[in-house]
PDB file of N, CA and C in Angstrom:
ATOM      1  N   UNK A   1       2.593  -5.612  11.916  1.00  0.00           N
ATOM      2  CA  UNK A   1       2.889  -6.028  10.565  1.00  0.00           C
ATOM      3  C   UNK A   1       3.739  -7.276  10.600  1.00  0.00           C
ATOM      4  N   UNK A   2       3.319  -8.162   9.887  1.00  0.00           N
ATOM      5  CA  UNK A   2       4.433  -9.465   9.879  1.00  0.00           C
ATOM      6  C   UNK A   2       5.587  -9.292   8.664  1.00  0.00           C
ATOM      7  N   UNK A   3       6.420 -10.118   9.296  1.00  0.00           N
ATOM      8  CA  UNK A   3       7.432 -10.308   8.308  1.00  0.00           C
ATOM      9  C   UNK A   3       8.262 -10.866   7.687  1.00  0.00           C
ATOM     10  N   UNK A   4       7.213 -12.165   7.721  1.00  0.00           N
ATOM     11  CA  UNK A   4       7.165 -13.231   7.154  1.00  0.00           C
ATOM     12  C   UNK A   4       6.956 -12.837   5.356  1.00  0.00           C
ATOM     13  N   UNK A   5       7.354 -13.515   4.493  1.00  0.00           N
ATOM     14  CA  UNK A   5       7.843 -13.012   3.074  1.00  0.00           C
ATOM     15  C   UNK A   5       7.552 -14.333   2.487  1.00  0.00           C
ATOM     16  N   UNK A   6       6.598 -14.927   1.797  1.00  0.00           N
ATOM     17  CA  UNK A   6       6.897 -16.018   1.034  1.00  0.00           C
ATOM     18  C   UNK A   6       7.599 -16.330   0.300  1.00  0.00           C
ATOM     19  N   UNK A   7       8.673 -17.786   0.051  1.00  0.00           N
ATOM     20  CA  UNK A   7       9.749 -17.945  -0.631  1.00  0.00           C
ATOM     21  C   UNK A   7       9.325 -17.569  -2.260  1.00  0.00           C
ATOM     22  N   UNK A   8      10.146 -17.262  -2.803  1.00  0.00           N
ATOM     23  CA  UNK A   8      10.087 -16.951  -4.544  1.00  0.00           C
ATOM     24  C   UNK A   8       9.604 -15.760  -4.542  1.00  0.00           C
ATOM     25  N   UNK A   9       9.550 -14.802  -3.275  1.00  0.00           N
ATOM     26  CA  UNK A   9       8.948 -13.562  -3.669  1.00  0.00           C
ATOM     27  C   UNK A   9       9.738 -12.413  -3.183  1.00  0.00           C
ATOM     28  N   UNK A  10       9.467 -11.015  -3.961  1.00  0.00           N
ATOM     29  CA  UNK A  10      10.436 -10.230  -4.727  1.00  0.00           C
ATOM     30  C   UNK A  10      10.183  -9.211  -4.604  1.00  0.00           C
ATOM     31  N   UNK A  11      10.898  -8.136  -3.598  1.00  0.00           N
ATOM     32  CA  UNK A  11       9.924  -7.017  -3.324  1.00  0.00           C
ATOM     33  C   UNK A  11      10.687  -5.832  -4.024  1.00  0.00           C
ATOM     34  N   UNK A  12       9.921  -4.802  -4.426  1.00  0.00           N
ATOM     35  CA  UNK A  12      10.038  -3.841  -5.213  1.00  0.00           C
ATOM     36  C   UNK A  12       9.533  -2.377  -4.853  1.00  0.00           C
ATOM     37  N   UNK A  13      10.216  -1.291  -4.781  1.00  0.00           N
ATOM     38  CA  UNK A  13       9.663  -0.213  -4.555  1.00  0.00           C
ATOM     39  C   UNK A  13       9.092  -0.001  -5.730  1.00  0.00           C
ATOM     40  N   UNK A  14       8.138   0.535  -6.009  1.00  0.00           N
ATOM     41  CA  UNK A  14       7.507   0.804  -6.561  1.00  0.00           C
ATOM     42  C   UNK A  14       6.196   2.495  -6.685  1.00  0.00           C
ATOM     43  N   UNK A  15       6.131   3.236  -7.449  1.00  0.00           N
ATOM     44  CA  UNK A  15       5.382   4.840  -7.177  1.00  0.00           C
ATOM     45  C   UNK A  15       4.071   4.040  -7.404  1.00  0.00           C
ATOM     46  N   UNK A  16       2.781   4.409  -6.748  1.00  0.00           N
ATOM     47  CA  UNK A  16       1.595   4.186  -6.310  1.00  0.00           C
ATOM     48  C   UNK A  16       0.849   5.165  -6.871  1.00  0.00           C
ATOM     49  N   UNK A  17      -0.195   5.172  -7.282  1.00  0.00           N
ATOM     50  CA  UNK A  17      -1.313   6.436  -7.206  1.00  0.00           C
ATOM     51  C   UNK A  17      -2.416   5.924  -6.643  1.00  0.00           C
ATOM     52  N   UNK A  18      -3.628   6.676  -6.520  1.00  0.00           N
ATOM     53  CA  UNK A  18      -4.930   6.075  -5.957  1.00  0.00           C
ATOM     54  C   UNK A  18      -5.530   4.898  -6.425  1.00  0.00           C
ATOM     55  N   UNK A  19      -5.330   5.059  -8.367  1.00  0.00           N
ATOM     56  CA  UNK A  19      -5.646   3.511  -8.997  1.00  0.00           C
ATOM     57  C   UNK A  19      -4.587   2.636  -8.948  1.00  0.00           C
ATOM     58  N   UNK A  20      -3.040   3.362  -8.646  1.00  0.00           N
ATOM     59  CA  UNK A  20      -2.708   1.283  -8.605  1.00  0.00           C
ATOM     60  C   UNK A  20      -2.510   1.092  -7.141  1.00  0.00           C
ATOM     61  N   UNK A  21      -3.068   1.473  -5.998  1.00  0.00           N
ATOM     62  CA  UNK A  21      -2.484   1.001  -4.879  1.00  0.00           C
ATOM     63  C   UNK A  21      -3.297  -0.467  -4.638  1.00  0.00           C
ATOM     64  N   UNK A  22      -3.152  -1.460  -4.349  1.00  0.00           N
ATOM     65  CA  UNK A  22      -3.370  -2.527  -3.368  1.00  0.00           C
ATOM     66  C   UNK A  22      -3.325  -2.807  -2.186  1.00  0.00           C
ATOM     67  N   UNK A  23      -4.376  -3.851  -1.847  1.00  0.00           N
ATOM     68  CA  UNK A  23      -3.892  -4.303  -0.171  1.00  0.00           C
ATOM     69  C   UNK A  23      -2.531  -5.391  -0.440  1.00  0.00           C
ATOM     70  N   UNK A  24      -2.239  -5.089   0.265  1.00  0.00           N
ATOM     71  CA  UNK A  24      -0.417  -5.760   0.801  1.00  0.00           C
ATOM     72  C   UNK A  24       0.555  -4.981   0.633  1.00  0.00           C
ATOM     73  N   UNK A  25      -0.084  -3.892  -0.238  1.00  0.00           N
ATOM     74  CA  UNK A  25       1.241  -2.725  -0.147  1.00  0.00           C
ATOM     75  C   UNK A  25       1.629  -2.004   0.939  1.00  0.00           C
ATOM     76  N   UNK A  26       3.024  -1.740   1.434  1.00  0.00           N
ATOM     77  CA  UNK A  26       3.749  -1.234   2.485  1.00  0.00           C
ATOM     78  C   UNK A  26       3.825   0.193   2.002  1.00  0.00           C
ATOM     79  N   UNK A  27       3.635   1.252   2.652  1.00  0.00           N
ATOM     80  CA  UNK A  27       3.912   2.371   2.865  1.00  0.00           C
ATOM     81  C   UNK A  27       4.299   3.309   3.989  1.00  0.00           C
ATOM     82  N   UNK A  28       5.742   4.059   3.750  1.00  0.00           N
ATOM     83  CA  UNK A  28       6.193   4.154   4.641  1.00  0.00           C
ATOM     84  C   UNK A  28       5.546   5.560   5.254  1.00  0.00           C
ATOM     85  N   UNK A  29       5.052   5.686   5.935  1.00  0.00           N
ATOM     86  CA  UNK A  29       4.901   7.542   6.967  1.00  0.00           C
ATOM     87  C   UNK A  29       5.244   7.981   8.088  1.00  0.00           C
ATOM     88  N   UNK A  30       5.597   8.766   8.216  1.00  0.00           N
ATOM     89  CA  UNK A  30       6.413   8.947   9.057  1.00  0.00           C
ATOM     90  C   UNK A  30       7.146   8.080   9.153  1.00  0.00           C
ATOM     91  N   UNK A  31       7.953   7.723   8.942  1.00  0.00           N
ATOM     92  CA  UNK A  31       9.353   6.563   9.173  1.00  0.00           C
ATOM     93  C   UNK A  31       8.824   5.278   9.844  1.00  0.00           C
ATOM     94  N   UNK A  32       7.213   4.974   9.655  1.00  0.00           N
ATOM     95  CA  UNK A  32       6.783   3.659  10.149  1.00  0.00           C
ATOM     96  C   UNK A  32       6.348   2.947   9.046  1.00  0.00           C
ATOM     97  N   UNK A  33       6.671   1.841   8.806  1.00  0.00           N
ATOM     98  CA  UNK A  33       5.839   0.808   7.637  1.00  0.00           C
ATOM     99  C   UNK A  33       4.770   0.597   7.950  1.00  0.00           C
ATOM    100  N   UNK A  34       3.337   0.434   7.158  1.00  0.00           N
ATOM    101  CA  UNK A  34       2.192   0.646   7.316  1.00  0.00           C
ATOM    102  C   UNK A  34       1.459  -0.746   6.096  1.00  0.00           C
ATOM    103  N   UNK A  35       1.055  -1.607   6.568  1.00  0.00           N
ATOM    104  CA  UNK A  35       0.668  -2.155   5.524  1.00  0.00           C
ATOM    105  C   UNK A  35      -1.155  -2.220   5.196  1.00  0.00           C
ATOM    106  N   UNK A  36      -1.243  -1.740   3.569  1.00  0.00           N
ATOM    107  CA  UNK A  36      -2.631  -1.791   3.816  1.00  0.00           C
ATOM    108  C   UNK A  36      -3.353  -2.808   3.616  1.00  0.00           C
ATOM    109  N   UNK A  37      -4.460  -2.764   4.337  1.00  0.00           N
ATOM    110  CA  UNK A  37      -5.294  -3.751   4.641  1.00  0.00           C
ATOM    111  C   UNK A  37      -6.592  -4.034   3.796  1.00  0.00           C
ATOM    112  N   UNK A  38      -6.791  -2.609   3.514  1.00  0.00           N
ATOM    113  CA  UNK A  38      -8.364  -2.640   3.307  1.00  0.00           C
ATOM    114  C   UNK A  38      -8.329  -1.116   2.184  1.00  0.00           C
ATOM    115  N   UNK A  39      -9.527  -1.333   0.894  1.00  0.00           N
ATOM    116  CA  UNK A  39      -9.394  -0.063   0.371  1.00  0.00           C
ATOM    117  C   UNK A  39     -10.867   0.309   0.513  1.00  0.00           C
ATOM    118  N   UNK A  40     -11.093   2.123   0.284  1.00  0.00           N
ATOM    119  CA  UNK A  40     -12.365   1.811  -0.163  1.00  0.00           C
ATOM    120  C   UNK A  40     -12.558   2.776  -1.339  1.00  0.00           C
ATOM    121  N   UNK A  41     -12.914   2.889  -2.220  1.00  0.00           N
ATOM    122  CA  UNK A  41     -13.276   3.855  -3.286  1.00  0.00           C
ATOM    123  C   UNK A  41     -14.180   5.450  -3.042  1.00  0.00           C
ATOM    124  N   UNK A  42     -13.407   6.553  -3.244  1.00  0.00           N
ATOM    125  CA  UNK A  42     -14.409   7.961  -2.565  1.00  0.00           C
ATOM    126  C   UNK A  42     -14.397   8.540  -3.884  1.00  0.00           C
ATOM    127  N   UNK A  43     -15.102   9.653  -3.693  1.00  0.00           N
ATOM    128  CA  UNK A  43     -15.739  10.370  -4.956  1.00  0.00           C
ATOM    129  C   UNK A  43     -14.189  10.953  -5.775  1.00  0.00           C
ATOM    130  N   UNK A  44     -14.577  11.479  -6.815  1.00  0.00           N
ATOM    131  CA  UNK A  44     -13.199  12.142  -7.576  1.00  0.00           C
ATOM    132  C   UNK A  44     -12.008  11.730  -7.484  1.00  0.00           C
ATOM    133  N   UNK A  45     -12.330   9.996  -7.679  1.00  0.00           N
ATOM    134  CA  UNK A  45     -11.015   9.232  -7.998  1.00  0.00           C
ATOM    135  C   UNK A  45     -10.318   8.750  -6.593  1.00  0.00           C
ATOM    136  N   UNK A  46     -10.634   9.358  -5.472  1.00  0.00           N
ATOM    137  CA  UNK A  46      -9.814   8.756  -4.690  1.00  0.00           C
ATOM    138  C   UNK A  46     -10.435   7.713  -3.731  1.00  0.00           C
ATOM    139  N   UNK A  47      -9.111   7.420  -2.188  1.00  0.00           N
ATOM    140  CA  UNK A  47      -9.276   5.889  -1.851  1.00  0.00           C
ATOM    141  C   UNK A  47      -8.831   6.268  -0.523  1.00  0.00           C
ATOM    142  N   UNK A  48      -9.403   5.454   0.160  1.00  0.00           N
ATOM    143  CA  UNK A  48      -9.026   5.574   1.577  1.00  0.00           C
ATOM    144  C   UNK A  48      -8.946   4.612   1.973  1.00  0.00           C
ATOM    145  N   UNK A  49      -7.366   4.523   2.383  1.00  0.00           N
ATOM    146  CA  UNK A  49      -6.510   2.930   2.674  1.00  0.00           C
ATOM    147  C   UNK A  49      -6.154   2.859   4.032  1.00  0.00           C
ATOM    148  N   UNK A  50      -7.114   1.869   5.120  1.00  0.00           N
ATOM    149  CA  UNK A  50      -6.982   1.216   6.047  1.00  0.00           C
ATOM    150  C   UNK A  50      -5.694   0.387   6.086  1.00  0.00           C
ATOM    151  N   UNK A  51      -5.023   0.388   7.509  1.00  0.00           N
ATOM    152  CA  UNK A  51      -3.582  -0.235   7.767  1.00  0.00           C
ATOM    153  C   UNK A  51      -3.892  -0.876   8.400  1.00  0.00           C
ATOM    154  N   UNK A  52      -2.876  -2.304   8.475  1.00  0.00           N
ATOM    155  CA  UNK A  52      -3.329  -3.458   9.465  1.00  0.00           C
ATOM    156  C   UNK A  52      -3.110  -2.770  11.097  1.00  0.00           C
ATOM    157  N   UNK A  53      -2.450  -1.529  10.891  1.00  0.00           N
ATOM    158  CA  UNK A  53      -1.958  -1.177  12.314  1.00  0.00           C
ATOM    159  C   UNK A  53      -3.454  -0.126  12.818  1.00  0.00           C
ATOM    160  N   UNK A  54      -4.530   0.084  12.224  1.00  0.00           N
ATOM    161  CA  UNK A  54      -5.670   0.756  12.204  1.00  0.00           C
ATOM    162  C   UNK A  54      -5.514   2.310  11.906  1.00  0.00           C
ATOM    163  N   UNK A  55      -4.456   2.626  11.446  1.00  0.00           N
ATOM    164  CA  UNK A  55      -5.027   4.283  10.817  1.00  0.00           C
ATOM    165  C   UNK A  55      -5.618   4.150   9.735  1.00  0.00           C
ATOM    166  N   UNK A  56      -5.668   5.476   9.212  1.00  0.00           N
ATOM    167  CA  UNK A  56      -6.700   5.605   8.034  1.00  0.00           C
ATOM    168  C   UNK A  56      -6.227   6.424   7.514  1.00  0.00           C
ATOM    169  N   UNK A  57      -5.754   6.288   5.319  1.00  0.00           N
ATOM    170  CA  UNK A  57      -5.005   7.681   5.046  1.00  0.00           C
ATOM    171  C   UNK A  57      -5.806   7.797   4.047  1.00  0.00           C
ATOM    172  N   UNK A  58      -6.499   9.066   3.546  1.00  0.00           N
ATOM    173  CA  UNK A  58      -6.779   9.293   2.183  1.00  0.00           C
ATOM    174  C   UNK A  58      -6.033   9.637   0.920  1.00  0.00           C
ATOM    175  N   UNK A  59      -5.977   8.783  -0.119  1.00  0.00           N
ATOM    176  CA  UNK A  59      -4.846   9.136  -1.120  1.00  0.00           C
ATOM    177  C   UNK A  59      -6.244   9.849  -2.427  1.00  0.00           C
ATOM    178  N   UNK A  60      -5.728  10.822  -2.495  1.00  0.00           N
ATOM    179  CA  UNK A  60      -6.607  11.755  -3.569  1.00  0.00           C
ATOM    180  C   UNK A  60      -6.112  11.837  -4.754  1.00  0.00           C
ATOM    181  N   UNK A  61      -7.036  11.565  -5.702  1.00  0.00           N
ATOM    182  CA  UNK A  61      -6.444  11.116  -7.225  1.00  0.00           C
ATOM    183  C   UNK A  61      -5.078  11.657  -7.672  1.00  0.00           C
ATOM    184  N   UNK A  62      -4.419  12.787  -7.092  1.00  0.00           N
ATOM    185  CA  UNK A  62      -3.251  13.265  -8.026  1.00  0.00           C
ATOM    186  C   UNK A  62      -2.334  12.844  -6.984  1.00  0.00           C
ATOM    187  N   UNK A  63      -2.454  12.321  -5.843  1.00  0.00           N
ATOM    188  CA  UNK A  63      -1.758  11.257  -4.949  1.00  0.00           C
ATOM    189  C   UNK A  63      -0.628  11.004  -5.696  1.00  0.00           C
ATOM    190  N   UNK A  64       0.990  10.744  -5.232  1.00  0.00           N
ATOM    191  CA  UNK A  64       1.879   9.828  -5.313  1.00  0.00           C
ATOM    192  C   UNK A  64       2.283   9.468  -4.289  1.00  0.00           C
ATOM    193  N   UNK A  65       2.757   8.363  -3.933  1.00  0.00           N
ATOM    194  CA  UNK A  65       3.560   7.357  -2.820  1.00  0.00           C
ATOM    195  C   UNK A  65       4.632   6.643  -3.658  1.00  0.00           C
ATOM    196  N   UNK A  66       5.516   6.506  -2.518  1.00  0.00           N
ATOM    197  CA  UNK A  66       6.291   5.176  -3.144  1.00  0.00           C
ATOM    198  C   UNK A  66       5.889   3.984  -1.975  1.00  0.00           C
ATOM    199  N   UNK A  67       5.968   2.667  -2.515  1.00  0.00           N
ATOM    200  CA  UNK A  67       5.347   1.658  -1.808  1.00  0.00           C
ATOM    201  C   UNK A  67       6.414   0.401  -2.251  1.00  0.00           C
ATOM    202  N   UNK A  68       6.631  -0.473  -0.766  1.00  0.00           N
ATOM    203  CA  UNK A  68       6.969  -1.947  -1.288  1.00  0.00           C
ATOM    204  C   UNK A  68       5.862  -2.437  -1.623  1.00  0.00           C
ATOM    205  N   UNK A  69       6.215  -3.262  -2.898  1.00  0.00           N
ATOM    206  CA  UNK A  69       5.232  -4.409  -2.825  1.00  0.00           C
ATOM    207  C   UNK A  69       5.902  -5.840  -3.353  1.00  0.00           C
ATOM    208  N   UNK A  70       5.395  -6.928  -2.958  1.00  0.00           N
ATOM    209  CA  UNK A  70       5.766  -8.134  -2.647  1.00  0.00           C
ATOM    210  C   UNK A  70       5.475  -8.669  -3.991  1.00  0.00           C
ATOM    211  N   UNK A  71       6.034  -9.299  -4.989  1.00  0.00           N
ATOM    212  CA  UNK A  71       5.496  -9.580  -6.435  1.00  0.00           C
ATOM    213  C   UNK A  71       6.389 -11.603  -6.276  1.00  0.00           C
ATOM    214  N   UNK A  72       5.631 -12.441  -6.835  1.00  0.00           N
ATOM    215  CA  UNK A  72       5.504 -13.920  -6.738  1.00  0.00           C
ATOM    216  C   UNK A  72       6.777 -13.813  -8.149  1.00  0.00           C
ATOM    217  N   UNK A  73       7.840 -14.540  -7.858  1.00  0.00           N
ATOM    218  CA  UNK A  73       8.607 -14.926  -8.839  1.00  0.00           C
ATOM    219  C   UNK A  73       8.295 -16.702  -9.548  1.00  0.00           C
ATOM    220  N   UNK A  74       7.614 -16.218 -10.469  1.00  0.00           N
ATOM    221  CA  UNK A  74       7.125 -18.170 -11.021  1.00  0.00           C
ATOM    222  C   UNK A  74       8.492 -18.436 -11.433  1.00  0.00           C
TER     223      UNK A  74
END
């Protein structure tokens, strides 16, 4: 994972579900930061989010996480 941060930008924990997660969001498991990479859409709402580090987690529609995510300050 890099950690490199572009200037003007503003990171935020933030609670996740299956519809708002994004790629660039950090999630922590097991006490490792995980950033995802890749989503893909599965039946009954949920998503299975590829990490740049190569696991694979399924978040199932009634899913919560908490997640950094990196938000652009204009």
């Amino acid at each position: 994972m890099s950690t490199w941060a572009p200037s003007g930008a503003l990171a935020a924990n933030i609670e996740i579900t299956a519809i708002s997660v994004r790629c660039g969001d950090v999630i922590q498991i097991g006490g490792q930061p995980c950033r995802v990479a890749d989503l893909v859409q599965l039946p009954a709402g949920a998503k299975r989010l590829f990490f740049e580090s190569g696991e694979v987690l399924t978040m199932h529609a009634r899913s919560r996480l908490i997640a950094l995510r990196l938000t652009r300050k204009w």
